[in-house]
C-alpha atoms as a PDB file:
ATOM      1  CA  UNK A   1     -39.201 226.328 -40.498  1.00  0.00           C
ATOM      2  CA  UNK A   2     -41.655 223.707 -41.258  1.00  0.00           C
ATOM      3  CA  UNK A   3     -44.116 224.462 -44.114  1.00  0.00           C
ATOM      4  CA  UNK A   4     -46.522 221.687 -43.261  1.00  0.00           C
ATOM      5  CA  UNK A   5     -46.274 223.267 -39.250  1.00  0.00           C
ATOM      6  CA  UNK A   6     -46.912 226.982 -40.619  1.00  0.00           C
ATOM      7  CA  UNK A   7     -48.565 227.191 -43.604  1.00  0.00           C
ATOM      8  CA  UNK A   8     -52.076 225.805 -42.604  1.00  0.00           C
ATOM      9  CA  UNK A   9     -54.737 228.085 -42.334  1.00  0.00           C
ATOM     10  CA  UNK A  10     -55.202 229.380 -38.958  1.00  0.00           C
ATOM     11  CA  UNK A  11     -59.051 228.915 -36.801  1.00  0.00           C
ATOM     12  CA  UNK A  12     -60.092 232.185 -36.031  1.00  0.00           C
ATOM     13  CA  UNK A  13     -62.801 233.047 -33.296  1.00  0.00           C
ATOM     14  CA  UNK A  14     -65.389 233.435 -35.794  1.00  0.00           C
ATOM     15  CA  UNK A  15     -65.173 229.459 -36.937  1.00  0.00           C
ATOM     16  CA  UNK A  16     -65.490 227.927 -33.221  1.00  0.00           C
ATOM     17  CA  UNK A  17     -67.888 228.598 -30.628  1.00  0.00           C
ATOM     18  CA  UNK A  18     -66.931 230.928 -27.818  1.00  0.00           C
ATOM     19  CA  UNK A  19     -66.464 228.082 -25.612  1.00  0.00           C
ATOM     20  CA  UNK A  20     -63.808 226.147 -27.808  1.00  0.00           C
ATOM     21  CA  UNK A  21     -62.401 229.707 -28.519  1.00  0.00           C
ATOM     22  CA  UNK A  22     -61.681 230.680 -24.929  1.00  0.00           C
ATOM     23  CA  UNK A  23     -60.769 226.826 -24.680  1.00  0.00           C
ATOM     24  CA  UNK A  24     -57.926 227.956 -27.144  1.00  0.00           C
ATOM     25  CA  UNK A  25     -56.428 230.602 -25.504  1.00  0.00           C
ATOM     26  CA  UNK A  26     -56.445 228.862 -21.957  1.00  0.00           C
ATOM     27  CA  UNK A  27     -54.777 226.344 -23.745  1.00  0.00           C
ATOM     28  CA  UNK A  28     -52.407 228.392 -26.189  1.00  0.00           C
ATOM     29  CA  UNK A  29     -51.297 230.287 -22.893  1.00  0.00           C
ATOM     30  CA  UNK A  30     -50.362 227.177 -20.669  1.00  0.00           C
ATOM     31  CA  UNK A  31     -48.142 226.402 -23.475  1.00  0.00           C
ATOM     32  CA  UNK A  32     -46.490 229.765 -23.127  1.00  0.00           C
ATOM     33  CA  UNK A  33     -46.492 229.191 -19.405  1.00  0.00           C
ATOM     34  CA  UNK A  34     -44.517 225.619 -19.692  1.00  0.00           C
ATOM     35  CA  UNK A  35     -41.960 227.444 -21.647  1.00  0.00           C
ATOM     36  CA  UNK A  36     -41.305 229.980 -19.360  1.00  0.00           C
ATOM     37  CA  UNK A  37     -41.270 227.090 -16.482  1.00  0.00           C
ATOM     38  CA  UNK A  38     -38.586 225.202 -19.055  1.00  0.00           C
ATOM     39  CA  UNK A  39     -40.494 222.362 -19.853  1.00  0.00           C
ATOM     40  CA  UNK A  40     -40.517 222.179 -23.272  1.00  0.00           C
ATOM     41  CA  UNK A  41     -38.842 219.543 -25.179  1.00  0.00           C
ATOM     42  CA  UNK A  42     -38.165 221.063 -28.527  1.00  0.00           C
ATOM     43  CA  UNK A  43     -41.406 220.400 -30.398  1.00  0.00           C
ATOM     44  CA  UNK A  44     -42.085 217.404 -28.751  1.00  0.00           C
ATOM     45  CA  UNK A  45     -44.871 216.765 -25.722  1.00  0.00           C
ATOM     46  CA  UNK A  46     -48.238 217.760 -25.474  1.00  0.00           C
ATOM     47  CA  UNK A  47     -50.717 219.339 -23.322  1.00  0.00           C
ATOM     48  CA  UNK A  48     -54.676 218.093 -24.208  1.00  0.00           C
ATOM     49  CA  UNK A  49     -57.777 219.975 -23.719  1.00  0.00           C
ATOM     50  CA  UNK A  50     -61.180 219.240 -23.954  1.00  0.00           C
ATOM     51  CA  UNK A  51     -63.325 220.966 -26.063  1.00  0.00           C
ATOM     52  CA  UNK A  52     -66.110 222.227 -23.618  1.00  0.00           C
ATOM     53  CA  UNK A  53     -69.024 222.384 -25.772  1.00  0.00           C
ATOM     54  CA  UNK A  54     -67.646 219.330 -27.866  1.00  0.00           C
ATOM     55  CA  UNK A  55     -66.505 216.546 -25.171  1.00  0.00           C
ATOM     56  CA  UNK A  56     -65.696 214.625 -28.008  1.00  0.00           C
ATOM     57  CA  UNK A  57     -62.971 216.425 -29.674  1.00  0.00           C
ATOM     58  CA  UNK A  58     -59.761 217.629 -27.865  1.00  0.00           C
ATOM     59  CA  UNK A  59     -57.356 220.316 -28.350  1.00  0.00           C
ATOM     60  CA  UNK A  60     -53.419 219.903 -28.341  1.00  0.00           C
ATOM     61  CA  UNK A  61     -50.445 221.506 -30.225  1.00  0.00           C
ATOM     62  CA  UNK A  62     -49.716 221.048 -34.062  1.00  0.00           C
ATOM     63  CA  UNK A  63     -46.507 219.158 -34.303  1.00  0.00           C
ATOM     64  CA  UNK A  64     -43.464 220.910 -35.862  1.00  0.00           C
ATOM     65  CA  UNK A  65     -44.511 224.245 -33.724  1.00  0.00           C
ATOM     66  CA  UNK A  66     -42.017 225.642 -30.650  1.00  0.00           C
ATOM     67  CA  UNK A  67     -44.109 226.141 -27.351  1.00  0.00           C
ATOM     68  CA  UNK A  68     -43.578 229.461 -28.004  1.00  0.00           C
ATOM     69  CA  UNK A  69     -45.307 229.328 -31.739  1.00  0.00           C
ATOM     70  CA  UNK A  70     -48.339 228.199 -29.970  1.00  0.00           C
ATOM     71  CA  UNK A  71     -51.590 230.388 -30.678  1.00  0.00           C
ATOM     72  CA  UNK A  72     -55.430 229.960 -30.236  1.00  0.00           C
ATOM     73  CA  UNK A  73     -55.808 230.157 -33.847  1.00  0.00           C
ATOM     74  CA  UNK A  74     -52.752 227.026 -34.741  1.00  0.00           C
ATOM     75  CA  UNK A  75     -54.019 224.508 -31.910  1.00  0.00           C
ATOM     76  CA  UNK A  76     -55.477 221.197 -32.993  1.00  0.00           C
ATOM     77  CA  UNK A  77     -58.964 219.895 -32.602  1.00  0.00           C
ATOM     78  CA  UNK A  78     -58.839 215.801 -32.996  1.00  0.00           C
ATOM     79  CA  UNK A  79     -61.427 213.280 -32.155  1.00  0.00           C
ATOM     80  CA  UNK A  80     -60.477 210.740 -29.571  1.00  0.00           C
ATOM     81  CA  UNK A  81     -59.181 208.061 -32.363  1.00  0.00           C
ATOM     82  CA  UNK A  82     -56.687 211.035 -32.979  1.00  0.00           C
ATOM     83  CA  UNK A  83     -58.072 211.886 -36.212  1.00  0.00           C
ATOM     84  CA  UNK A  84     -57.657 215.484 -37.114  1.00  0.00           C
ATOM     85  CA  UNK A  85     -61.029 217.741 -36.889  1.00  0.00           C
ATOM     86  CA  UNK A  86     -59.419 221.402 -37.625  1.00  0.00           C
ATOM     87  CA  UNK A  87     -57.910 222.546 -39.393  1.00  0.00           C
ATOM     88  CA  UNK A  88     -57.596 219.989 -41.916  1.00  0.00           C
ATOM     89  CA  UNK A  89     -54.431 218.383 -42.824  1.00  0.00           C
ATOM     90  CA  UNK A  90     -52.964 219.840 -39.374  1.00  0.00           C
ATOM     91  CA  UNK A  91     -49.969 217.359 -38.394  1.00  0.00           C
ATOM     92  CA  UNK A  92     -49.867 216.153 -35.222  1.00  0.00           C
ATOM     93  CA  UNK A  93     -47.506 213.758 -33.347  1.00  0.00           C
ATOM     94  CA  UNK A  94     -49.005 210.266 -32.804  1.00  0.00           C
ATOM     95  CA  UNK A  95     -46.157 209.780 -30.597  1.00  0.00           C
ATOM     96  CA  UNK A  96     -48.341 212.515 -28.128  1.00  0.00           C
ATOM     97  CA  UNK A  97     -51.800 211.874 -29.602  1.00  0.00           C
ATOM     98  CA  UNK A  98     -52.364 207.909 -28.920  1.00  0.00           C
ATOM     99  CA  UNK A  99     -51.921 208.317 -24.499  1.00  0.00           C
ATOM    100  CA  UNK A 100     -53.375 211.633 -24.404  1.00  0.00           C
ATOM    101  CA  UNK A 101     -56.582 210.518 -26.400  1.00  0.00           C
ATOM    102  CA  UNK A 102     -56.546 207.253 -24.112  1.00  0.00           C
ATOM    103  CA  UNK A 103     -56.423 209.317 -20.729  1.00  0.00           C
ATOM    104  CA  UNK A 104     -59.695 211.252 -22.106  1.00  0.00           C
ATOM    105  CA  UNK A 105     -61.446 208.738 -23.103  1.00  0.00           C
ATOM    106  CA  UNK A 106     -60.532 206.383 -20.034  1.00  0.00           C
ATOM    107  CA  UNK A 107     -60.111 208.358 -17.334  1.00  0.00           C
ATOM    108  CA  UNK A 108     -63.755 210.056 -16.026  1.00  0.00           C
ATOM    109  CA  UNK A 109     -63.270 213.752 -15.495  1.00  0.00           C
ATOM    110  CA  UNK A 110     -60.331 213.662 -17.331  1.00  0.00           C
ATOM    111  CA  UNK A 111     -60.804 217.602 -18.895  1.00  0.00           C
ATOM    112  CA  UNK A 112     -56.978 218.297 -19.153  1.00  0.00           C
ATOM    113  CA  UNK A 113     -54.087 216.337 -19.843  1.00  0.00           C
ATOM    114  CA  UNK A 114     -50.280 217.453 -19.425  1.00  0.00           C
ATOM    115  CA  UNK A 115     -46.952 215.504 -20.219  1.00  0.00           C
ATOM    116  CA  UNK A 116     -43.318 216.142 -19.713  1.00  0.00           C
ATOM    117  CA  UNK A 117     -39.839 215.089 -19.781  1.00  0.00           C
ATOM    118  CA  UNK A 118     -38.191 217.296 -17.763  1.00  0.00           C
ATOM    119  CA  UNK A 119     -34.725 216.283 -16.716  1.00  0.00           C
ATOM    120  CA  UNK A 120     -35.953 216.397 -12.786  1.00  0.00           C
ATOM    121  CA  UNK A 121     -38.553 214.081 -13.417  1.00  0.00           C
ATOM    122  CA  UNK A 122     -37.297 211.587 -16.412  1.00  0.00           C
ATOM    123  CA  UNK A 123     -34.343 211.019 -13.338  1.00  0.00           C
ATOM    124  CA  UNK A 124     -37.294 209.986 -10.604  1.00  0.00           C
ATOM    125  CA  UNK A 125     -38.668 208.235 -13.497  1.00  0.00           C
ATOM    126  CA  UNK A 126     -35.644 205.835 -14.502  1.00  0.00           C
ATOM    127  CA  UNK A 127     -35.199 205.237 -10.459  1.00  0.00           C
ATOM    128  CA  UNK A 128     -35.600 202.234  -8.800  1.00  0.00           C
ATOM    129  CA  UNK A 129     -37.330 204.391  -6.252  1.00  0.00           C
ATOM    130  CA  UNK A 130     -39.521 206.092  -7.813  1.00  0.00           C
ATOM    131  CA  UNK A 131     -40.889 209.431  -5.697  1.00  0.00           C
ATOM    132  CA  UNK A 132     -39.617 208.809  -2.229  1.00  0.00           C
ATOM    133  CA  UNK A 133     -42.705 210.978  -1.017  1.00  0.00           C
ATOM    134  CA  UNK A 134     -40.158 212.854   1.894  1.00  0.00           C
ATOM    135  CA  UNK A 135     -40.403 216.431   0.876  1.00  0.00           C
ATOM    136  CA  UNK A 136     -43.179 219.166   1.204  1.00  0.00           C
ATOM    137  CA  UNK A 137     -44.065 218.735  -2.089  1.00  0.00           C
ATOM    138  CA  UNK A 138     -43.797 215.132  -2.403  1.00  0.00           C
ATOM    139  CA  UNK A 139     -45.933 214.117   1.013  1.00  0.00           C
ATOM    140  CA  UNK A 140     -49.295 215.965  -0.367  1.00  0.00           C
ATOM    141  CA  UNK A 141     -49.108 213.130  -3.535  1.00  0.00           C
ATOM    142  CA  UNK A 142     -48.979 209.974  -1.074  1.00  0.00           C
ATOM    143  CA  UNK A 143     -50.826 207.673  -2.344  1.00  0.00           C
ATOM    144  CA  UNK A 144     -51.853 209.714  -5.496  1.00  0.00           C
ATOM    145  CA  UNK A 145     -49.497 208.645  -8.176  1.00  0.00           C
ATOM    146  CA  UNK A 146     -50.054 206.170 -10.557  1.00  0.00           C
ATOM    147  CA  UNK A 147     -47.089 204.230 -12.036  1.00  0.00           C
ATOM    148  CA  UNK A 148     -47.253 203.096 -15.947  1.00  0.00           C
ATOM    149  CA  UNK A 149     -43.941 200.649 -17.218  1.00  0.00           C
ATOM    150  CA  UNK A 150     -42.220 201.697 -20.194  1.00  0.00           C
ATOM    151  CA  UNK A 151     -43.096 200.072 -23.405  1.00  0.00           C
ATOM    152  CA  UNK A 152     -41.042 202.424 -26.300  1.00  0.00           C
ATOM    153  CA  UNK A 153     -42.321 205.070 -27.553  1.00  0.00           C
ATOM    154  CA  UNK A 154     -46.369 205.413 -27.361  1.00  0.00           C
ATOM    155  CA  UNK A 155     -47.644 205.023 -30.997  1.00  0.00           C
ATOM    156  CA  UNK A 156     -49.559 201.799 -30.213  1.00  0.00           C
ATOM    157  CA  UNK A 157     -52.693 202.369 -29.658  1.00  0.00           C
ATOM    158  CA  UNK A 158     -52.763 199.205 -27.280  1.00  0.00           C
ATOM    159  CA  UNK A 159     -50.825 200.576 -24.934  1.00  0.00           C
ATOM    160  CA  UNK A 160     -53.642 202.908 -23.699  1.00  0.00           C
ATOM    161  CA  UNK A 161     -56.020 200.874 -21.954  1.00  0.00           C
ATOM    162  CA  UNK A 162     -52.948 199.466 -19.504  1.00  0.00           C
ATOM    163  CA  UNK A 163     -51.977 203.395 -19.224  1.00  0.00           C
ATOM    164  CA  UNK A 164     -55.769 204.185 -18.105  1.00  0.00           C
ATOM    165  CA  UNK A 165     -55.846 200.795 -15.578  1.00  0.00           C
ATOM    166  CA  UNK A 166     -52.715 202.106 -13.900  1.00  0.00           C
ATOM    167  CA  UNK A 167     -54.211 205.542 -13.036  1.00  0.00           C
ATOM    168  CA  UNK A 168     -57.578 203.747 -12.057  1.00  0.00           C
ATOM    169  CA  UNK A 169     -61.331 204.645 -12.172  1.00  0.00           C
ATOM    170  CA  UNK A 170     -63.722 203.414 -14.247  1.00  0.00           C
ATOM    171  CA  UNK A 171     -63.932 200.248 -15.018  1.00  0.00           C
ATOM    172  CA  UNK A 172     -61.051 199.154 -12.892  1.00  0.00           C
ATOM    173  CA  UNK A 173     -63.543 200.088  -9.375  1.00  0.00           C
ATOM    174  CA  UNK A 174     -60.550 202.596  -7.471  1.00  0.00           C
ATOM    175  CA  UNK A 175     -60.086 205.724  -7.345  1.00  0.00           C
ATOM    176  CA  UNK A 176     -58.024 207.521 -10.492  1.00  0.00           C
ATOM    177  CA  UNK A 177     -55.194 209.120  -9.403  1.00  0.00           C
ATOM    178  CA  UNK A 178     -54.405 212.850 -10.998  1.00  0.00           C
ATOM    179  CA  UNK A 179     -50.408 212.202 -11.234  1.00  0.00           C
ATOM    180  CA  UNK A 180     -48.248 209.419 -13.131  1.00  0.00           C
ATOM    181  CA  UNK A 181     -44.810 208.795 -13.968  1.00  0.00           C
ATOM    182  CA  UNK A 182     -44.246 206.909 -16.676  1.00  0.00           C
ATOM    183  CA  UNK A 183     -41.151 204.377 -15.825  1.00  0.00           C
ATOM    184  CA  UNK A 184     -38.162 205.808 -17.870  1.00  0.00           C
ATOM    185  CA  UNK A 185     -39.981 208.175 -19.196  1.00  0.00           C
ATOM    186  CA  UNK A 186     -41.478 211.159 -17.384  1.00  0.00           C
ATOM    187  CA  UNK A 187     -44.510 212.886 -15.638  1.00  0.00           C
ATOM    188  CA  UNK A 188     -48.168 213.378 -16.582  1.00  0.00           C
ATOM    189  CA  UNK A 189     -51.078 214.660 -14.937  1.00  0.00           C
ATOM    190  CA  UNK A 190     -54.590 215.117 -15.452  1.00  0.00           C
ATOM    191  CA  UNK A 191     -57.727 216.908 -14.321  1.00  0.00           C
ATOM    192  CA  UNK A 192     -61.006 218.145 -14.414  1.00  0.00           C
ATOM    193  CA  UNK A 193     -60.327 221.581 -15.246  1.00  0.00           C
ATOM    194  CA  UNK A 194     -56.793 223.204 -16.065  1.00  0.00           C
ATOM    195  CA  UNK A 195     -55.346 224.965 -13.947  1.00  0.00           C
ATOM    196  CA  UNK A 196     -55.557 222.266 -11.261  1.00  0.00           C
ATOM    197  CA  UNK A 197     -54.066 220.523 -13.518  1.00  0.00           C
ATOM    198  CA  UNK A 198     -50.972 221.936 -14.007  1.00  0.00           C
ATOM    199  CA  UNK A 199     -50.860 222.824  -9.893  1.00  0.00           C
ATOM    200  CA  UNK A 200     -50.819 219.024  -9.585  1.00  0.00           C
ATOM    201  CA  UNK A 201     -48.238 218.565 -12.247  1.00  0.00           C
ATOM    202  CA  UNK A 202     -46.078 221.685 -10.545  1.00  0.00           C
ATOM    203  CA  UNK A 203     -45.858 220.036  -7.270  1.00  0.00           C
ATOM    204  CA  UNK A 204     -45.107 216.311  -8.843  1.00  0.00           C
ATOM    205  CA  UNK A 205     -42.359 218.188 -11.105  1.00  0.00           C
ATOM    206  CA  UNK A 206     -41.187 220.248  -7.947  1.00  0.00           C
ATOM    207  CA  UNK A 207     -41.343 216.934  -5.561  1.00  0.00           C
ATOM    208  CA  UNK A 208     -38.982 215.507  -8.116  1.00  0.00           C
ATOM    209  CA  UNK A 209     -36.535 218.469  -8.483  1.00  0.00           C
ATOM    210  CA  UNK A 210     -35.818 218.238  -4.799  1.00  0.00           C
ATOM    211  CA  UNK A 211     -35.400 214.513  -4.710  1.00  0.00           C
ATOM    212  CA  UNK A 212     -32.811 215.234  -7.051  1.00  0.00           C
ATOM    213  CA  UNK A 213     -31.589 217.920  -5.248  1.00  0.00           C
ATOM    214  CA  UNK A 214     -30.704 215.896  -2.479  1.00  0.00           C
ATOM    215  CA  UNK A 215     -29.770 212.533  -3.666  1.00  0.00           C
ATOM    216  CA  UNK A 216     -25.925 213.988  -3.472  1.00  0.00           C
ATOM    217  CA  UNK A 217     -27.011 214.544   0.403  1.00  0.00           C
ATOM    218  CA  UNK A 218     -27.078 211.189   1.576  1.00  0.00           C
ATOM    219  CA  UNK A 219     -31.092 209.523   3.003  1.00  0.00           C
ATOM    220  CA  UNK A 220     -34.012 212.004   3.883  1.00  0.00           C
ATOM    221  CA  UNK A 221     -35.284 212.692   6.883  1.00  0.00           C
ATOM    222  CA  UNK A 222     -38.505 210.224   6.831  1.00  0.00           C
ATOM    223  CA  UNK A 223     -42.429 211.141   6.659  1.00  0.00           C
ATOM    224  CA  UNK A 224     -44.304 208.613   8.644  1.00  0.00           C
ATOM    225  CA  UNK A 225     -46.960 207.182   7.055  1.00  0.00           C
ATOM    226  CA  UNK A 226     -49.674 209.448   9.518  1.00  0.00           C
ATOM    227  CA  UNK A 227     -48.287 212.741   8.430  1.00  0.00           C
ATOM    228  CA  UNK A 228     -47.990 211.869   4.316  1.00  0.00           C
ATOM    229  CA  UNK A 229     -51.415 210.895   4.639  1.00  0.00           C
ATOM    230  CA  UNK A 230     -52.609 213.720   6.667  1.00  0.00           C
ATOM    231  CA  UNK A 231     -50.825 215.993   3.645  1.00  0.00           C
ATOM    232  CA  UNK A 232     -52.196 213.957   1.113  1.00  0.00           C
ATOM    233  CA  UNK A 233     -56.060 214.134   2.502  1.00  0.00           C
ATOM    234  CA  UNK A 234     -55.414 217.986   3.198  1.00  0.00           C
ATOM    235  CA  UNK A 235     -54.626 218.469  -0.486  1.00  0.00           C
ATOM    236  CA  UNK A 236     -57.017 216.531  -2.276  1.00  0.00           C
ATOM    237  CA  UNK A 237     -59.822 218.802  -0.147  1.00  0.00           C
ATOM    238  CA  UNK A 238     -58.481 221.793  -1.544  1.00  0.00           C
ATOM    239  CA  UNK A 239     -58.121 220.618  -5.241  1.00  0.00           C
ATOM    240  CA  UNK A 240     -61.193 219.331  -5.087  1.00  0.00           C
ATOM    241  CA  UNK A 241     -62.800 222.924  -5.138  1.00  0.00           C
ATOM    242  CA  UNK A 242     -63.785 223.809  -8.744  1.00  0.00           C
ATOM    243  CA  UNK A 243     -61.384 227.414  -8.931  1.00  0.00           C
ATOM    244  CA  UNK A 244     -58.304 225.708  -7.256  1.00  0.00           C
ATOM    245  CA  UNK A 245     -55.589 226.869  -9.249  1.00  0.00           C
ATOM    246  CA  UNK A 246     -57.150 229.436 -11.155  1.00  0.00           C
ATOM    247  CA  UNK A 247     -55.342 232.303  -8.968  1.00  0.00           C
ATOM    248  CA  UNK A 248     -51.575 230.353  -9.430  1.00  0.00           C
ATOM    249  CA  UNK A 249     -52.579 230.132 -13.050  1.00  0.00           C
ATOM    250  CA  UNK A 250     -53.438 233.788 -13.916  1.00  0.00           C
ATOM    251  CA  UNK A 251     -50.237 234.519 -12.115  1.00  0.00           C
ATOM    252  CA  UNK A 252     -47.742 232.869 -14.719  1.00  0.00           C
ATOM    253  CA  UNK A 253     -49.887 234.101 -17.578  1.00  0.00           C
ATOM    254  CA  UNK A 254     -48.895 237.926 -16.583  1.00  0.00           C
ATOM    255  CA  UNK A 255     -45.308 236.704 -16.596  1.00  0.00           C
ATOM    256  CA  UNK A 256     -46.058 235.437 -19.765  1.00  0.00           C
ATOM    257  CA  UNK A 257     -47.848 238.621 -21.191  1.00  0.00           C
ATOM    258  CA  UNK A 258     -45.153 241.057 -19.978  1.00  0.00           C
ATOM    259  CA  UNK A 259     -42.803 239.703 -23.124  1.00  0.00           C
ATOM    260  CA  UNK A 260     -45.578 238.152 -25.570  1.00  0.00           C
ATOM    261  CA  UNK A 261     -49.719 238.520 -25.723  1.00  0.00           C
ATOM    262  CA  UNK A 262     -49.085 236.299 -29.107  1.00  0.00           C
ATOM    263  CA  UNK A 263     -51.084 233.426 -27.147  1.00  0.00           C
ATOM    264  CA  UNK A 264     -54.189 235.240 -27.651  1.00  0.00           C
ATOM    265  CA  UNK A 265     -54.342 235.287 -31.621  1.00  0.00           C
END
């Protein structure tokens, strides 16, 4: 057990407005959802949240903590330099912090950012291929994943800006697209709120489980061009409306609460 990881004081409700409190346990709970999905990668990875009230601070996990460790009160608040906020003297991994506070600060609308390296999607990752786009899932993100090339492991700050230009928007005059895979790495999304977030990084990590899936099978069946982009224009309409997700979201967090309400604290 880590002391630096457990021994910091906790934030409690009364020390953060009500917004960055129920900011907290959104957050603290989507943890608890990723490790009931299995995407957790020991202590590593990170899902980012905004502070509402605060856009210029952002919330994440305290390095050295399990997914399952993860509480309102032992989340992170950092500045977008990834300097610590609150609680003071809370580690947290620069490995996680650096493309995470990059993606905020690059990407407009940018309220939620999630990372993984999920064996399903570090595979589509280190293929030539990439996502083939010929599968349910797969067809609905034609055209709206961005591709970032490895460069090690992301503790240069430098790296950011090329991350941000590869999902687009601002600065570089198209439109920023919500899902990435990072070349030999894995999968990230982002989004304006969170639980569209994590819908859009369900169906990218589903989209790659069945490409897997079927590799053994031999070719797809093919998606013309039309159809992926008559999925892919159906599915940004109903993303776009501010409560997508909420429903699929509220879901997991029962599963999560029939074993451990822990989140809340």
């Amino acid at each position: 057990m880590s002391s630096i990881a457990h021994d910091i004081a906790p934030v409690h409700a009364a020390d953060c407005s009500p917004a960055e409190w129920a900011a907290r346990q959104q957050l603290a709970a989507c943890y608890r959802v990723f490790h009931l999905l299995g995407w957790t990668e020991l202590i590593y990875n990170h899902i980012s949240l905004r502070v509402p009230d605060s856009p210029g601070h952002l919330l994440l996990n305290r390095f050295g903590l399990h997914y399952t460790e993860v509480k309102a009160s032992n989340l992170v608040k950092v500045d977008l330099e990834g300097r610590t906020v609150s609680p003071a003297g809370a580690p947290v991994n620069a490995a996680g912090v650096a493309p995470h506070c990059a993606i905020h600060a690059g990407v407009p609308g940018a309220h939620c950012v999630m990372h993984t390296h999920t064996t399903a999607g570090m595979a589509v990752a280190s293929s030539r291929l990439g996502l083939t786009h010929d599968n349910f899932y797969a067809a609905q993100l034609w055209g709206r994943v961005a591709y970032h090339d490895f460069e090690g492991i992301t503790v240069r700050g430098e790296e950011g800006p090329r991350l941000v230009a590869h999902i687009g928007g601002g600065r570089s005059g198209t439109p920023p697209k919500p899902a990435a895979i990072l070349r030999n790495h894995g999968l990230l999304a982002w989004g304006p709120a969170l639980p569209v977030t994590f819908y859009t990084l369900w169906i990218l990590q589903r989209a790659c489980e069945i490409q897997l899936a079927g590799a053994a099978l031999g070719p797809t069946v093919p998606i013309s061009d039309d159809i992926r982009l008559a999925c892919q224009e159906d599915a940004k309409k109903v993303n776009a409306e501010p409560e997508f997700g909420s429903d699929t979201f509220a879901a997991m967090v029962r599963l999560v609460d029939r074993d451990d309400g822990s989140w809340r604290e």
